[in-house]
C-alpha atoms as a PDB file:
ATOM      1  CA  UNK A   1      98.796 126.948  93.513  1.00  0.00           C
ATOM      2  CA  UNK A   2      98.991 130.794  94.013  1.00  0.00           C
ATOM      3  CA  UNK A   3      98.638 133.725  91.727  1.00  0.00           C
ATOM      4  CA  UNK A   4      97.701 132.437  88.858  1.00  0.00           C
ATOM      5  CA  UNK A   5      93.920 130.162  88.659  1.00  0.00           C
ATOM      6  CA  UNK A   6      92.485 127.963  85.637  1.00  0.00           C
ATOM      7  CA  UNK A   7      90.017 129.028  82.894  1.00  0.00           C
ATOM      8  CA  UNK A   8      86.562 127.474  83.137  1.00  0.00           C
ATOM      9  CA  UNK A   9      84.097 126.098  80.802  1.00  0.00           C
ATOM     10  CA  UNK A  10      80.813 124.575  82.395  1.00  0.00           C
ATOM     11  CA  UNK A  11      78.147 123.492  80.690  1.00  0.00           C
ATOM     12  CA  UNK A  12      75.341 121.966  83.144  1.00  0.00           C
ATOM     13  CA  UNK A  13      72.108 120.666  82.039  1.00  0.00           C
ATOM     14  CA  UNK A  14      68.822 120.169  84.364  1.00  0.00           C
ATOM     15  CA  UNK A  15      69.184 122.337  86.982  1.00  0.00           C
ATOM     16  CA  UNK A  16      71.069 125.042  88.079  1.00  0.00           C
ATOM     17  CA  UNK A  17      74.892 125.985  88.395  1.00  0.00           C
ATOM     18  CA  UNK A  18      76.003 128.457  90.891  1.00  0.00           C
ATOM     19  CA  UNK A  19      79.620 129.889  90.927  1.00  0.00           C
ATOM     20  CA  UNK A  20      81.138 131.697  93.438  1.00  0.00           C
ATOM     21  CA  UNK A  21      84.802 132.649  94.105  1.00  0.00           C
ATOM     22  CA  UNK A  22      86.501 133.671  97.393  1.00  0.00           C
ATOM     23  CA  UNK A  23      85.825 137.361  97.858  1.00  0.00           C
ATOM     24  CA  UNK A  24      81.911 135.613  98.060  1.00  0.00           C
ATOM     25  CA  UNK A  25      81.301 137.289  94.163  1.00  0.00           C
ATOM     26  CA  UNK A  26      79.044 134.684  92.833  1.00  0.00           C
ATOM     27  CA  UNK A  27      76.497 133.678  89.976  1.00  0.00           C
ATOM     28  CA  UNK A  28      73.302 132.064  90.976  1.00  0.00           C
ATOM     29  CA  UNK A  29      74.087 131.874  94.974  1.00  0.00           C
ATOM     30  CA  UNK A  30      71.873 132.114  98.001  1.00  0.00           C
ATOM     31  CA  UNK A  31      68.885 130.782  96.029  1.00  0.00           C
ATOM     32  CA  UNK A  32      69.430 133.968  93.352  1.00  0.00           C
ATOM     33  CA  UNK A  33      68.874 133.078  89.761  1.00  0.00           C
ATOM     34  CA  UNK A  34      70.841 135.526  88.291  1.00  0.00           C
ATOM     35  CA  UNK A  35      69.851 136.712  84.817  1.00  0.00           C
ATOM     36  CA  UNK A  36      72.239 136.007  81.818  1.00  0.00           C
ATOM     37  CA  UNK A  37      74.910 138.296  81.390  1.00  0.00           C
ATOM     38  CA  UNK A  38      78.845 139.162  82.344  1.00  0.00           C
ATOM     39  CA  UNK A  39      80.117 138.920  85.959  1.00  0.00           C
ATOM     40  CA  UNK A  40      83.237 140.114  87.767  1.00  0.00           C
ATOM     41  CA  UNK A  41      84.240 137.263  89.107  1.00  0.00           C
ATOM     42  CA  UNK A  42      88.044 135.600  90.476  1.00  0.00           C
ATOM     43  CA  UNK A  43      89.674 138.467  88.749  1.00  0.00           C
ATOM     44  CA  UNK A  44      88.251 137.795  85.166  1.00  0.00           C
ATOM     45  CA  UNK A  45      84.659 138.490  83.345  1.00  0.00           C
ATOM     46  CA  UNK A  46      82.686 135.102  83.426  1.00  0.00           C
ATOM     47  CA  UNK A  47      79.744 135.252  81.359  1.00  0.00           C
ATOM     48  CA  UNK A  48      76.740 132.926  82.296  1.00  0.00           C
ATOM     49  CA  UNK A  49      73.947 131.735  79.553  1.00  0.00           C
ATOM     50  CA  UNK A  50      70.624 129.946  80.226  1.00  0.00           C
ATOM     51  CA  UNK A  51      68.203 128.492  77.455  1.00  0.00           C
ATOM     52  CA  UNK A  52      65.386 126.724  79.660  1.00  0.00           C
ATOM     53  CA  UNK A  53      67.191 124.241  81.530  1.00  0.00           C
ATOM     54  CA  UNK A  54      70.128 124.402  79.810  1.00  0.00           C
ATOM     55  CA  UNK A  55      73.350 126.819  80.943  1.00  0.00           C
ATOM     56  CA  UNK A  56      76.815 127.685  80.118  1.00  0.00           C
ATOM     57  CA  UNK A  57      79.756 128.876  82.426  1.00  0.00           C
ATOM     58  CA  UNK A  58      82.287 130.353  80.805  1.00  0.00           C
ATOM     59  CA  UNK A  59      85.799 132.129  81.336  1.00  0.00           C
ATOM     60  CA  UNK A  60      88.858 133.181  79.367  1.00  0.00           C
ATOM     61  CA  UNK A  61      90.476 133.706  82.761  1.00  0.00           C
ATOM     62  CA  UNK A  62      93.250 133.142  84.089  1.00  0.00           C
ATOM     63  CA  UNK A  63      91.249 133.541  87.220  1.00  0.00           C
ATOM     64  CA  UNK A  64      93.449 134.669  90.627  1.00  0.00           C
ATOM     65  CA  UNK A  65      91.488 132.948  92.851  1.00  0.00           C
ATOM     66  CA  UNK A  66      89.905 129.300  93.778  1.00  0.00           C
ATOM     67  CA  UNK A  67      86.379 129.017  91.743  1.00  0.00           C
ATOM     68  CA  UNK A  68      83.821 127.128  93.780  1.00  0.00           C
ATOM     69  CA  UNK A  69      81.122 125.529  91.276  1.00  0.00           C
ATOM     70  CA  UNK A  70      77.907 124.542  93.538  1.00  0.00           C
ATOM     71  CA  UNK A  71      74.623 122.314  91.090  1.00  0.00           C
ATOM     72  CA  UNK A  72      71.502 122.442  92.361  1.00  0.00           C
ATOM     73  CA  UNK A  73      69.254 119.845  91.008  1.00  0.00           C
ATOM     74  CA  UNK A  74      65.569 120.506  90.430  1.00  0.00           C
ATOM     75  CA  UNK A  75      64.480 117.653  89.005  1.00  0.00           C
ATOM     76  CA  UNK A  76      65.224 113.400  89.696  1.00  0.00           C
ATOM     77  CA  UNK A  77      66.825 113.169  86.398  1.00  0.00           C
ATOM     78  CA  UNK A  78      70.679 114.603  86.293  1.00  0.00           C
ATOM     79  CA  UNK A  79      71.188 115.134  82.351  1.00  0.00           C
ATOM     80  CA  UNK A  80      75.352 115.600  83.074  1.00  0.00           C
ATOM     81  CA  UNK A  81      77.594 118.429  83.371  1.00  0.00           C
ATOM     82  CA  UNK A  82      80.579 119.017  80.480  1.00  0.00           C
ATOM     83  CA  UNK A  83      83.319 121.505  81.883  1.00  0.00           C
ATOM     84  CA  UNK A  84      86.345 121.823  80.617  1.00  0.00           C
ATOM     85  CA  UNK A  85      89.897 123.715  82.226  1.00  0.00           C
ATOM     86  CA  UNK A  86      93.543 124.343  80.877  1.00  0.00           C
ATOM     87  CA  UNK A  87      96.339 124.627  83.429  1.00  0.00           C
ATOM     88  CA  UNK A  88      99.331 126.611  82.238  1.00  0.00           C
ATOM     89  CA  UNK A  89     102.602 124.585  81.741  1.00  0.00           C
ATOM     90  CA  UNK A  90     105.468 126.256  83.277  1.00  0.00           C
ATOM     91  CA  UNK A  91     103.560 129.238  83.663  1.00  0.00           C
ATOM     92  CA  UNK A  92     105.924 132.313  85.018  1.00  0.00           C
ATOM     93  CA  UNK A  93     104.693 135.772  86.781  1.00  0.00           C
ATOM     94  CA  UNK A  94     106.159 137.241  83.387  1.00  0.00           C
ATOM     95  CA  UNK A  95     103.592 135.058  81.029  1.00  0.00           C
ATOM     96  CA  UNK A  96     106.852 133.318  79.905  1.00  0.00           C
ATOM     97  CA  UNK A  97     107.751 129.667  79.304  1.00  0.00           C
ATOM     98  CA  UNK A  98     110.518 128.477  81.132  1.00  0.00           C
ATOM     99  CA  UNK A  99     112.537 124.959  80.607  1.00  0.00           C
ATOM    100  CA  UNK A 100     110.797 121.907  81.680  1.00  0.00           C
ATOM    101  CA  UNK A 101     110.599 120.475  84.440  1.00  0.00           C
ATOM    102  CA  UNK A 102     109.043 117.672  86.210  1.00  0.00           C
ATOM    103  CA  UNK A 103     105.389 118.455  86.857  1.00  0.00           C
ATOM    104  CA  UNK A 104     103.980 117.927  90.792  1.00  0.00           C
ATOM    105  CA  UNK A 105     101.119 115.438  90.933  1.00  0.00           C
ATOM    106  CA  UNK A 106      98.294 116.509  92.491  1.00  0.00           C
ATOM    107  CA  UNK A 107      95.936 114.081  94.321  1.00  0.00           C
ATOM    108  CA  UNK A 108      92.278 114.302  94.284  1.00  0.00           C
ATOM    109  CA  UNK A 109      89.272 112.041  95.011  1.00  0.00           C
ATOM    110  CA  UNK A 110      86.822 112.262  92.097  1.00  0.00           C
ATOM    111  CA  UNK A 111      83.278 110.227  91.451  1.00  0.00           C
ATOM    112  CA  UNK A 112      84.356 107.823  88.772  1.00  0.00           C
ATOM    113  CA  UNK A 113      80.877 106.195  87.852  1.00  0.00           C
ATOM    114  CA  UNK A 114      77.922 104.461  89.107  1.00  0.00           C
ATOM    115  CA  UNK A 115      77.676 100.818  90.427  1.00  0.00           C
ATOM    116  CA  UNK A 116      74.878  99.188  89.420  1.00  0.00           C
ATOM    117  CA  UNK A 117      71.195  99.337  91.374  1.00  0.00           C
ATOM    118  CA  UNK A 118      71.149  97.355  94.600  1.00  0.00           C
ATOM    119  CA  UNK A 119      67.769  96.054  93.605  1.00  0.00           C
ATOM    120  CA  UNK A 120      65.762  94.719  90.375  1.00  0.00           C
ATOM    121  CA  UNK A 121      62.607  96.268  91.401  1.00  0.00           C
ATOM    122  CA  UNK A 122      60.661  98.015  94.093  1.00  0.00           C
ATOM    123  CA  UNK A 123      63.028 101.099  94.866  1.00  0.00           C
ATOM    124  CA  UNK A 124      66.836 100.746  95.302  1.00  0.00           C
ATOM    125  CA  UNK A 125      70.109 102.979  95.438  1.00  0.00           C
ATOM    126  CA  UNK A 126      73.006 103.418  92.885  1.00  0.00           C
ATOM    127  CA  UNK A 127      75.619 105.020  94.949  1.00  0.00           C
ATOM    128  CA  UNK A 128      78.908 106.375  92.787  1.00  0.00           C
ATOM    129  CA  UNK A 129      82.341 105.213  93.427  1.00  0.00           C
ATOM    130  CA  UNK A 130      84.542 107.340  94.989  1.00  0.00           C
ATOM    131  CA  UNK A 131      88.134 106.940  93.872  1.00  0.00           C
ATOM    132  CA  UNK A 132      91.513 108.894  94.258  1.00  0.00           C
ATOM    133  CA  UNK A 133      93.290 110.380  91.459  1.00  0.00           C
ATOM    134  CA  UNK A 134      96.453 111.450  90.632  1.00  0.00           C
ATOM    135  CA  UNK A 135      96.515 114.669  87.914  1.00  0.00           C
ATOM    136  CA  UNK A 136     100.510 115.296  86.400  1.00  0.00           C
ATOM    137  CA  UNK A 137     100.862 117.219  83.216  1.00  0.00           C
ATOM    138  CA  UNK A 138      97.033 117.497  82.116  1.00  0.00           C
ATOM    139  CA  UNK A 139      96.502 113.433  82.551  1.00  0.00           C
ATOM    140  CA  UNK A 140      94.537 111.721  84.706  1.00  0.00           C
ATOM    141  CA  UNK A 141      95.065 108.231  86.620  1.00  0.00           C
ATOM    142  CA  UNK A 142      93.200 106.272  89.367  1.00  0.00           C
ATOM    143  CA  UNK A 143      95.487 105.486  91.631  1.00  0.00           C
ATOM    144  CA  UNK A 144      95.670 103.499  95.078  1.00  0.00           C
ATOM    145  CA  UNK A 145      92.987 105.326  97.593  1.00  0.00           C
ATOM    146  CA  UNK A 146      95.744 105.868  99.939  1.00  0.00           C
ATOM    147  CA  UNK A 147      97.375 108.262  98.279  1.00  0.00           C
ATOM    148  CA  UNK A 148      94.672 111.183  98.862  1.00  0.00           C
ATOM    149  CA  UNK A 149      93.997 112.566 102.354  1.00  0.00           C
ATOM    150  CA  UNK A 150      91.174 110.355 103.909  1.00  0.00           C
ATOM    151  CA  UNK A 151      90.250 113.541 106.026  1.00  0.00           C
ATOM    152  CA  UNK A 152      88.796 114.950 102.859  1.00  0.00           C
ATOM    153  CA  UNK A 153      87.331 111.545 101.186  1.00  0.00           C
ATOM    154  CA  UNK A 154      83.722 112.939  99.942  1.00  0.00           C
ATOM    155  CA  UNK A 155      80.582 110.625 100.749  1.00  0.00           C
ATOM    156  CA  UNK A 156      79.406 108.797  96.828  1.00  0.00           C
ATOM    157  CA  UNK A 157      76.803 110.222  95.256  1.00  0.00           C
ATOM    158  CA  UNK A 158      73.466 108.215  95.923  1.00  0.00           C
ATOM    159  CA  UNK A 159      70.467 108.221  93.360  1.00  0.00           C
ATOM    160  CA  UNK A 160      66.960 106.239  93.629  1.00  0.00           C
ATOM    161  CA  UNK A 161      66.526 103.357  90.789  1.00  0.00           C
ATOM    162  CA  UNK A 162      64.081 100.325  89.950  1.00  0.00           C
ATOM    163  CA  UNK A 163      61.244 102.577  91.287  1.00  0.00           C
ATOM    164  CA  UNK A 164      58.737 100.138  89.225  1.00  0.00           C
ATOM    165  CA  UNK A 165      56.879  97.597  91.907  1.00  0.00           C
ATOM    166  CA  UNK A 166      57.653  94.372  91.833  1.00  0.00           C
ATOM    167  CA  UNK A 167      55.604  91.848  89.980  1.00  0.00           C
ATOM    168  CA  UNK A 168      54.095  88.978  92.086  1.00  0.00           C
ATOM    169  CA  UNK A 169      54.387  85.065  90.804  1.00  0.00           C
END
């Protein structure tokens, strides 16, 4: 995808979001809170808002470059992270529709949920599942795993559960 990039919308709770784009502009990187306020950043203003623990990412865009959206977590308890992005349909360098057209898919492994805890009590793991999927015309399917690039398969997500001891019988 070249020349023209995706508007953002990020909302992340508990913790904090750091943005940076190619040129190495950035919000919140190298351990740098930044303070709320408008940033230069992909070739658009992106405007960053903080309430406590609570933050907002923002962009009208279209950006011109790749985004790179880095959470750092400070605390054991993830509260989620809403973002939202459009993606032009038959976008032209002219800002123009032109006649439809079948869309490319794009293939893309993504963490699709949690499996359960691996034990009842006494400190386990839930690990998330790791699953490729295929994105066409602003939908999303899960698809068969070996249609994404294992090279780039990420590692799942692994959080502590059942911390409580175990009760003896």
């Amino acid at each position: 995808m070249s020349g023209v990039f995706l508007p953002i919308l990020l909302l992340a709770f508990s913790g904090r979001a750091a943005l940076k784009d190619s040129s190495k502009r950035s919000i919140n990187s190298d351990w740098k809170i930044e303070l709320p306020g408008e940033f230069q950043i992909a070739g658009t203003t992106v405007r960053y808002v903080r309430r406590g623990l609570w933050e907002k990412i923002s962009a009208k865009g279209p950006t011109k470059m790749p985004l790179h959206l880095m959470v750092l977590l400070f605390h054991d308890q993830n509260y989620g992270i809403h973002y939202e992005y459009t993606i032009p349909v038959n976008y032209t360098a002219e800002n123009q529709s032109e006649p439809e057209k079948p869309q490319d898919s794009l293939f893309i492994w993504t963490h699709s949920s949690w499996e359960g805890c691996s034990v009842q009590c006494g400190g386990g793991e839930r690990r998330t599942i790791v699953s490729c999927t295929r994105i066409v015309n602003k939908t999303t399917t899960l698809v068969n795993d070996s249609d994404c690039p294992q090279a780039s398969r990420p590692e799942p997500q692994i959080r502590r559960c059942n911390l409580h001891p175990c009760q003896s019988r």
